[in-house]
C-alpha atoms as a PDB file:
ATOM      1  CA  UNK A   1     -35.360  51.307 100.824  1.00  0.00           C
ATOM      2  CA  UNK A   2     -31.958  50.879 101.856  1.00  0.00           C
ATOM      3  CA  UNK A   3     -29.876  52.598 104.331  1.00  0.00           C
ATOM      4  CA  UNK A   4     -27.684  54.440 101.397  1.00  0.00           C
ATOM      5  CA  UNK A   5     -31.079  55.508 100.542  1.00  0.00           C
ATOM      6  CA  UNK A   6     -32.609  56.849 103.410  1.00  0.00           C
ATOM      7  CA  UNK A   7     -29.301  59.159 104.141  1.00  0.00           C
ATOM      8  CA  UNK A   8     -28.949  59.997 100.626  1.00  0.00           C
ATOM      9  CA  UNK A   9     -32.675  61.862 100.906  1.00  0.00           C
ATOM     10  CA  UNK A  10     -31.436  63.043 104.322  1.00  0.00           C
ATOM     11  CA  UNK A  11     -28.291  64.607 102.931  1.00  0.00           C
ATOM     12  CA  UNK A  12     -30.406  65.628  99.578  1.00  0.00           C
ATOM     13  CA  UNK A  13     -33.188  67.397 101.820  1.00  0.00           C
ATOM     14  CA  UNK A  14     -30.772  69.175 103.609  1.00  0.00           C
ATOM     15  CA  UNK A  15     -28.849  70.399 100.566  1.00  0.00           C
ATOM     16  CA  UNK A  16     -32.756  71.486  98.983  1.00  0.00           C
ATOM     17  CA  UNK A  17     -33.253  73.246 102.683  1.00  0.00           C
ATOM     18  CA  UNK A  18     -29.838  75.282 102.712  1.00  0.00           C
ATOM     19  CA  UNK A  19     -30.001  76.072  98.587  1.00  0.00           C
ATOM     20  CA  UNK A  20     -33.501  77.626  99.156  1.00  0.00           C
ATOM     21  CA  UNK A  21     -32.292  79.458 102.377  1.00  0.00           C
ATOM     22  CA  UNK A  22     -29.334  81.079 100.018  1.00  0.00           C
ATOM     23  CA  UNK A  23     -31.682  82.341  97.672  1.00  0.00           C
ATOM     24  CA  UNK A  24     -33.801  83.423 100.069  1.00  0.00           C
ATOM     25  CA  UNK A  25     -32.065  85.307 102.993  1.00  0.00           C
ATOM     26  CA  UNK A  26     -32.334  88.640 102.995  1.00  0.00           C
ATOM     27  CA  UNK A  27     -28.569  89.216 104.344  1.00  0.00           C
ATOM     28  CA  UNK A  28     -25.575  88.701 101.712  1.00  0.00           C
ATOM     29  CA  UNK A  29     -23.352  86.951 103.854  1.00  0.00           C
ATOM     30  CA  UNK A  30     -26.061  84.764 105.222  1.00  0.00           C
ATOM     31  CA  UNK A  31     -26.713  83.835 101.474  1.00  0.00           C
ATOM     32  CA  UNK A  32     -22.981  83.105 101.276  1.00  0.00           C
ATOM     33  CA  UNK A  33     -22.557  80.666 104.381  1.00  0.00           C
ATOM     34  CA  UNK A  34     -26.079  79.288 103.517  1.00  0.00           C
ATOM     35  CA  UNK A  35     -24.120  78.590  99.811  1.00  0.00           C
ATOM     36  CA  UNK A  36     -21.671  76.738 101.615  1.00  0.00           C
ATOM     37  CA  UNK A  37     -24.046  74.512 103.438  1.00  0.00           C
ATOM     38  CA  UNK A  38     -25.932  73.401 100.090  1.00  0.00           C
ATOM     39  CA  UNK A  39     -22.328  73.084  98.140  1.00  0.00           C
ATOM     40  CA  UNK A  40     -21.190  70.813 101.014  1.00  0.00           C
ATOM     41  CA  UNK A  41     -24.340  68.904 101.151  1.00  0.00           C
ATOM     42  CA  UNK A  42     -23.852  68.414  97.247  1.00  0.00           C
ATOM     43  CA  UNK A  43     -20.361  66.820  98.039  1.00  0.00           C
ATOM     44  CA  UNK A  44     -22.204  64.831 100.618  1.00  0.00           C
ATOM     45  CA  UNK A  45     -24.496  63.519  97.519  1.00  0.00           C
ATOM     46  CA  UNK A  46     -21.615  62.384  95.696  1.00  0.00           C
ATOM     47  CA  UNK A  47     -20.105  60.902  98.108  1.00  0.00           C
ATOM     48  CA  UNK A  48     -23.029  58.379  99.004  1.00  0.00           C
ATOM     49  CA  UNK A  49     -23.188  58.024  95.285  1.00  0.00           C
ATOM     50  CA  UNK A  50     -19.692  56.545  95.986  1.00  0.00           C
ATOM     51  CA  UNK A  51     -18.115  59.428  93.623  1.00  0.00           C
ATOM     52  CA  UNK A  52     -15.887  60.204  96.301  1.00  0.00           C
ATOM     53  CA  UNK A  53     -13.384  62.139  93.693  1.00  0.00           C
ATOM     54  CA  UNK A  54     -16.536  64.177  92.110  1.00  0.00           C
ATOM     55  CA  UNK A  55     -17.211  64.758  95.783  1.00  0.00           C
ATOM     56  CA  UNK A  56     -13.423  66.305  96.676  1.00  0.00           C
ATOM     57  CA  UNK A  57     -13.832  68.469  93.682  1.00  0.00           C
ATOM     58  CA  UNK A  58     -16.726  69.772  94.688  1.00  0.00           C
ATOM     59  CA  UNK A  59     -15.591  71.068  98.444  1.00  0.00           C
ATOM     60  CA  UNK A  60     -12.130  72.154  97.178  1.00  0.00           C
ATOM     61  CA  UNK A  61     -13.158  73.998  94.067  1.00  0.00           C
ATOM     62  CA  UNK A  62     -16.775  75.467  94.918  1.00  0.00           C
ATOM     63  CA  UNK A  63     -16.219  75.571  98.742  1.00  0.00           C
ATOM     64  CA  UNK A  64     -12.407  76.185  99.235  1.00  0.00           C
ATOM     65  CA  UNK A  65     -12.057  78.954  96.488  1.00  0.00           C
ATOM     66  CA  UNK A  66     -15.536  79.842  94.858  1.00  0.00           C
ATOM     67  CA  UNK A  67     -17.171  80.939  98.261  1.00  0.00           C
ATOM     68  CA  UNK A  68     -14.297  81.871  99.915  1.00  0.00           C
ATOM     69  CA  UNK A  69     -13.613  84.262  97.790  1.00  0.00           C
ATOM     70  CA  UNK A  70     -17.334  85.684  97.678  1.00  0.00           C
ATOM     71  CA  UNK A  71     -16.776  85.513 101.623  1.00  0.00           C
ATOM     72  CA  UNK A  72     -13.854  87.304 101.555  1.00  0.00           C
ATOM     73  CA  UNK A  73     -14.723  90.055  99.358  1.00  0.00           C
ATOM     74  CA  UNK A  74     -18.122  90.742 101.153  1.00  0.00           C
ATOM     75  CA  UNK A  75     -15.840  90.947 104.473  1.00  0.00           C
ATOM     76  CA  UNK A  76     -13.267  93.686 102.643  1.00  0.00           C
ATOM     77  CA  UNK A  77     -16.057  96.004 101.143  1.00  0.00           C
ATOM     78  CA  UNK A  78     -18.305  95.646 104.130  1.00  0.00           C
ATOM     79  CA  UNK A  79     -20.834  94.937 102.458  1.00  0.00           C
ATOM     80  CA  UNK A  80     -21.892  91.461 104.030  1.00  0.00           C
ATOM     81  CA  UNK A  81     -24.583  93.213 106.063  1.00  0.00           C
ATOM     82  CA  UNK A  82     -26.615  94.981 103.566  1.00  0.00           C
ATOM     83  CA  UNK A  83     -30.056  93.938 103.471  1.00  0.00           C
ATOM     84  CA  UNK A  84     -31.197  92.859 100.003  1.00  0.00           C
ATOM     85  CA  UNK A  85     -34.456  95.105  99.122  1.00  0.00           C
ATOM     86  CA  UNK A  86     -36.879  93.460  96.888  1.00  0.00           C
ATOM     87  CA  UNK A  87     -40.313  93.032  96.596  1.00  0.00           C
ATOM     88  CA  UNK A  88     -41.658  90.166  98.036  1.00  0.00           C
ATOM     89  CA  UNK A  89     -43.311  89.693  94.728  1.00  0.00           C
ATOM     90  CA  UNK A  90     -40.352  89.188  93.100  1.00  0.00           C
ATOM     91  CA  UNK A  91     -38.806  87.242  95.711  1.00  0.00           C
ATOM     92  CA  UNK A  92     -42.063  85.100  95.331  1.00  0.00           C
ATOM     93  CA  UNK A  93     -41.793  84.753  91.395  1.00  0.00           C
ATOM     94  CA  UNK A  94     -37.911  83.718  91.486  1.00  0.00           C
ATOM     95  CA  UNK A  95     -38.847  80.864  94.247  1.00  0.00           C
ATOM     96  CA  UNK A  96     -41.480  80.269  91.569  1.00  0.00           C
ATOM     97  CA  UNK A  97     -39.119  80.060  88.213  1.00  0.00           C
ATOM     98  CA  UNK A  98     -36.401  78.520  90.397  1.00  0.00           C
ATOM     99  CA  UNK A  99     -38.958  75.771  91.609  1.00  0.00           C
ATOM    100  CA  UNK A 100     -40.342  75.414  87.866  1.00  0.00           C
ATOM    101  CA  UNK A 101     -36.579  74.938  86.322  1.00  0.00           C
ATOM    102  CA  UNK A 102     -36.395  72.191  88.930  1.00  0.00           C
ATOM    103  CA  UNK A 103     -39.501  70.468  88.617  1.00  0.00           C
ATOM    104  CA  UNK A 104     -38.803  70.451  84.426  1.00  0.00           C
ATOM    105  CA  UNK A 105     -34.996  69.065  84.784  1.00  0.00           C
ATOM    106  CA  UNK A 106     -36.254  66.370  86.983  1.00  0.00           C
ATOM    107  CA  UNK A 107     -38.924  64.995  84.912  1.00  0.00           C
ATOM    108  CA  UNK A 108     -36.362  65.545  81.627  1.00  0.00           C
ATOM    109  CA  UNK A 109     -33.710  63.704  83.292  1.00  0.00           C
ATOM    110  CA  UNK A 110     -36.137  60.994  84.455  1.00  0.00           C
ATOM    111  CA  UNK A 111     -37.664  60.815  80.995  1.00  0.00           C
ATOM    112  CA  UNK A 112     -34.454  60.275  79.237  1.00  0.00           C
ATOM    113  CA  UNK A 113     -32.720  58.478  81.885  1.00  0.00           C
ATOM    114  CA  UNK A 114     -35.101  56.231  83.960  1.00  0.00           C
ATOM    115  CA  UNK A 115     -34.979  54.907  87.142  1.00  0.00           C
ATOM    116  CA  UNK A 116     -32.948  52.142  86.354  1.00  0.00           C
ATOM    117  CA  UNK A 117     -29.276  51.923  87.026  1.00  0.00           C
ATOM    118  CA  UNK A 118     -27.083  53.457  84.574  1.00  0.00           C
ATOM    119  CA  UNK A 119     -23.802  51.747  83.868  1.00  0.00           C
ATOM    120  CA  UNK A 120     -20.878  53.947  84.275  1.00  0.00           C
ATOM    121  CA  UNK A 121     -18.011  54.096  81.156  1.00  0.00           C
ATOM    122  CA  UNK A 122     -14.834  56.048  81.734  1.00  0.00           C
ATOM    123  CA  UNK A 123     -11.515  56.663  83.503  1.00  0.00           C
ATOM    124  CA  UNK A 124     -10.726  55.508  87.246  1.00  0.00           C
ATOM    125  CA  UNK A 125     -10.622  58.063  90.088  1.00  0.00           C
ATOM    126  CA  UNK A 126      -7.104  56.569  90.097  1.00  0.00           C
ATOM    127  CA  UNK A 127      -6.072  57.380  86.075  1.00  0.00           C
ATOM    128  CA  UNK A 128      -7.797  61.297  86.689  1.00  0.00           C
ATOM    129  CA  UNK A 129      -5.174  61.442  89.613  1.00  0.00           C
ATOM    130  CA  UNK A 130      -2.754  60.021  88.245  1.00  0.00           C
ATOM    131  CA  UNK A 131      -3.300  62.551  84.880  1.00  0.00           C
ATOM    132  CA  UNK A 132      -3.819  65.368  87.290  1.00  0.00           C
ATOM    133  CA  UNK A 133      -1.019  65.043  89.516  1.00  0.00           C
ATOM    134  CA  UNK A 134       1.050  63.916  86.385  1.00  0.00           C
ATOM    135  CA  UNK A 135       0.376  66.108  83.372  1.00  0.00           C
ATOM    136  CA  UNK A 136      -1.354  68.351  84.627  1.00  0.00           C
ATOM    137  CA  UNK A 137       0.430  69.377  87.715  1.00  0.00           C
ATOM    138  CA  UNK A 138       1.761  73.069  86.260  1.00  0.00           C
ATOM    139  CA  UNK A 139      -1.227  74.560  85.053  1.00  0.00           C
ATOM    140  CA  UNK A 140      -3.262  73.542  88.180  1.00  0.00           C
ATOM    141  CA  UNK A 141       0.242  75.348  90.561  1.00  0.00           C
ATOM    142  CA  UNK A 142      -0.334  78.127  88.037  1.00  0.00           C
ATOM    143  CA  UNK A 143      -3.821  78.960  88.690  1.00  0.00           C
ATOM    144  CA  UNK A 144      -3.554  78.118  92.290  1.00  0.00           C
ATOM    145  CA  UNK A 145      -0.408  80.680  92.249  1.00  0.00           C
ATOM    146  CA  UNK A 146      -2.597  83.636  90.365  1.00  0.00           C
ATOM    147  CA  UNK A 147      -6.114  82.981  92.623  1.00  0.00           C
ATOM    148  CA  UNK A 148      -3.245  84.014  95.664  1.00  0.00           C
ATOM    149  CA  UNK A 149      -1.694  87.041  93.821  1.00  0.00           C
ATOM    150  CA  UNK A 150      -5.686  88.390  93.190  1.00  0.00           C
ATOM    151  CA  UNK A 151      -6.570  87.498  96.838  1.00  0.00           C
ATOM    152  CA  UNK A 152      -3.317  89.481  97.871  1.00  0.00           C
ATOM    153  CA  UNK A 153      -4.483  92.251  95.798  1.00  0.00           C
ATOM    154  CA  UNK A 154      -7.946  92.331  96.873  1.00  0.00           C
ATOM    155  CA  UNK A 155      -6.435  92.832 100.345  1.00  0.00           C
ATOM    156  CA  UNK A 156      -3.896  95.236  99.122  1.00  0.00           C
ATOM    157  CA  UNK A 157      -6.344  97.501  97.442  1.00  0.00           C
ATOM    158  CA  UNK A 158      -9.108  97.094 100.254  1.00  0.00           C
ATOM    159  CA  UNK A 159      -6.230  98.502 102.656  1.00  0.00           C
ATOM    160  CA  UNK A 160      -5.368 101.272 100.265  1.00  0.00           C
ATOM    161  CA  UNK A 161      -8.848 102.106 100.200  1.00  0.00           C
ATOM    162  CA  UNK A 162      -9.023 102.039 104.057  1.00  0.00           C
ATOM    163  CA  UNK A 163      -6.037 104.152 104.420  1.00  0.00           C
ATOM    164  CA  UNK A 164      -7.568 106.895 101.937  1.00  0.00           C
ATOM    165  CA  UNK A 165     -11.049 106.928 103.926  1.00  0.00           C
ATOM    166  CA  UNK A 166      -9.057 107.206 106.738  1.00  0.00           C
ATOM    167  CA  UNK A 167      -7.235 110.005 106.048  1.00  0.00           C
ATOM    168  CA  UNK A 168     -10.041 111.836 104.372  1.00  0.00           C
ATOM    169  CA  UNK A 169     -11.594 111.452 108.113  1.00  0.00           C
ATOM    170  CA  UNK A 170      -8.300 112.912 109.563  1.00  0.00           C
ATOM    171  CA  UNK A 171      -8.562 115.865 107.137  1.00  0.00           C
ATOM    172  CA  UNK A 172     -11.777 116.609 108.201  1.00  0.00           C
ATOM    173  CA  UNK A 173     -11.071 116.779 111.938  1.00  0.00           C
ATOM    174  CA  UNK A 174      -7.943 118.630 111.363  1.00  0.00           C
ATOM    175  CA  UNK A 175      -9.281 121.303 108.808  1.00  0.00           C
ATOM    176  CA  UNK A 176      -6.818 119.991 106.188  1.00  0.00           C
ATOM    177  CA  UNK A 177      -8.217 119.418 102.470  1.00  0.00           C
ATOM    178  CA  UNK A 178      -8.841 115.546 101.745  1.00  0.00           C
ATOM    179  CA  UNK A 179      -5.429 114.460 100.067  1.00  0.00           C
ATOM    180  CA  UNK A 180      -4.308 111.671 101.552  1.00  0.00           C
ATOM    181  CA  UNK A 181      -0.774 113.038 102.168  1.00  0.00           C
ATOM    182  CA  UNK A 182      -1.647 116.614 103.298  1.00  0.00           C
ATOM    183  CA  UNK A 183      -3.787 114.903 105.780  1.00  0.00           C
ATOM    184  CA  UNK A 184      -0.423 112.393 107.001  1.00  0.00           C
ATOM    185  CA  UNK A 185       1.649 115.579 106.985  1.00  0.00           C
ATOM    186  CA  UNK A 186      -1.328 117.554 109.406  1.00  0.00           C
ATOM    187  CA  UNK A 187      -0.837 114.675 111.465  1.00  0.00           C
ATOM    188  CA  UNK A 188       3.042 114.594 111.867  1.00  0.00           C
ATOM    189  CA  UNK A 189       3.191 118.109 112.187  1.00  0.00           C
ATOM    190  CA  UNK A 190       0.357 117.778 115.131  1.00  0.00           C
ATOM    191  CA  UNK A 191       2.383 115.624 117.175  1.00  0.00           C
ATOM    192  CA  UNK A 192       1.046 113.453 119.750  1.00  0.00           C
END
């Protein structure tokens, strides 16, 4: 066993270790940060593979946007926090499925496949680059461009919601009714 070996079980054992803990954990946000961990142990995979391309994909499209984005909207609905309530049984019988779906794509994979080397047909990293940063350069600015305009909206509308809860509150205290501009006028026409 070689050393790309050894840390290629180290990194894969990890990756196993942090997936289960995701499915597992109770807490939502723990789940997301424990997502992280297994998605950046996958890149870690590829990248002892030597698919060091498969392996930037993997952080800046699962890691740097998927999660994020999960992470961000459990942080402006605080929700993050919530405690997941399930039965244990059913927590046991989705380990159990999740560990059977495993088991049956490894031995499928190993039955067509092997465990001999497979040679590899296809583009360089260097041509995808070169095609990405060449062709394809717009439509990947485009998205990029509309994943910011829904992250600036997620933020504008968590806000709005804010503001409206906290004015609501205001209302309350002041004896006002619960629109959010009767309750800004209360307040003006309080003074400090």
């Amino acid at each position: 066993m070689s050393g790309l070996d050894v840390l290629f079980l180290g990194v894969g054992l990890l990756t196993a270790g942090s997936a289960l803990l995701a499915v597992t954990s109770r807490v939502v946000l723990h789940a997301a940060l424990w997502l992280v961990v297994a998605l950046g142990g996958l890149a870690g995979c590829y990248l002892v593979l030597g698919a060091e391309l498969v392996a930037l994909v993997q952080l800046l499209i699962y890691v740097g946007a998927v999660v994020v984005l999960v992470l961000v909207a459990l942080m402006l609905t605080r929700q993050g926090s919530v405690s997941v309530s399930t039965s244990r049984g059913h927590r046991l019988l989705a380990g159990l499925v999740g560990a059977g779906v495993a088991v049956l794509l490894g031995v499928s994979l190993t039955a067509v496949v092997g465990w001999s080397a497979v040679d590899l047909r296809g583009p360089s990293s260097a041509d995808i680059g070169a095609q990405i940063f060449g062709t394809w350069v717009w439509p990947f600015e485009l998205l990029s461009l509309l994943l910011l305009l829904a992250l600036v909206g997620v933020i504008a509308v968590a806000r709005g919601a804010g503001a409206t809860e906290d004015a609501a509150m205001a209302a309350e205290t002041t004896g006002a009714d619960a629109d959010p501009a009767t309750a800004a006028t209360a307040d003006l026409d309080a003074g400090p």
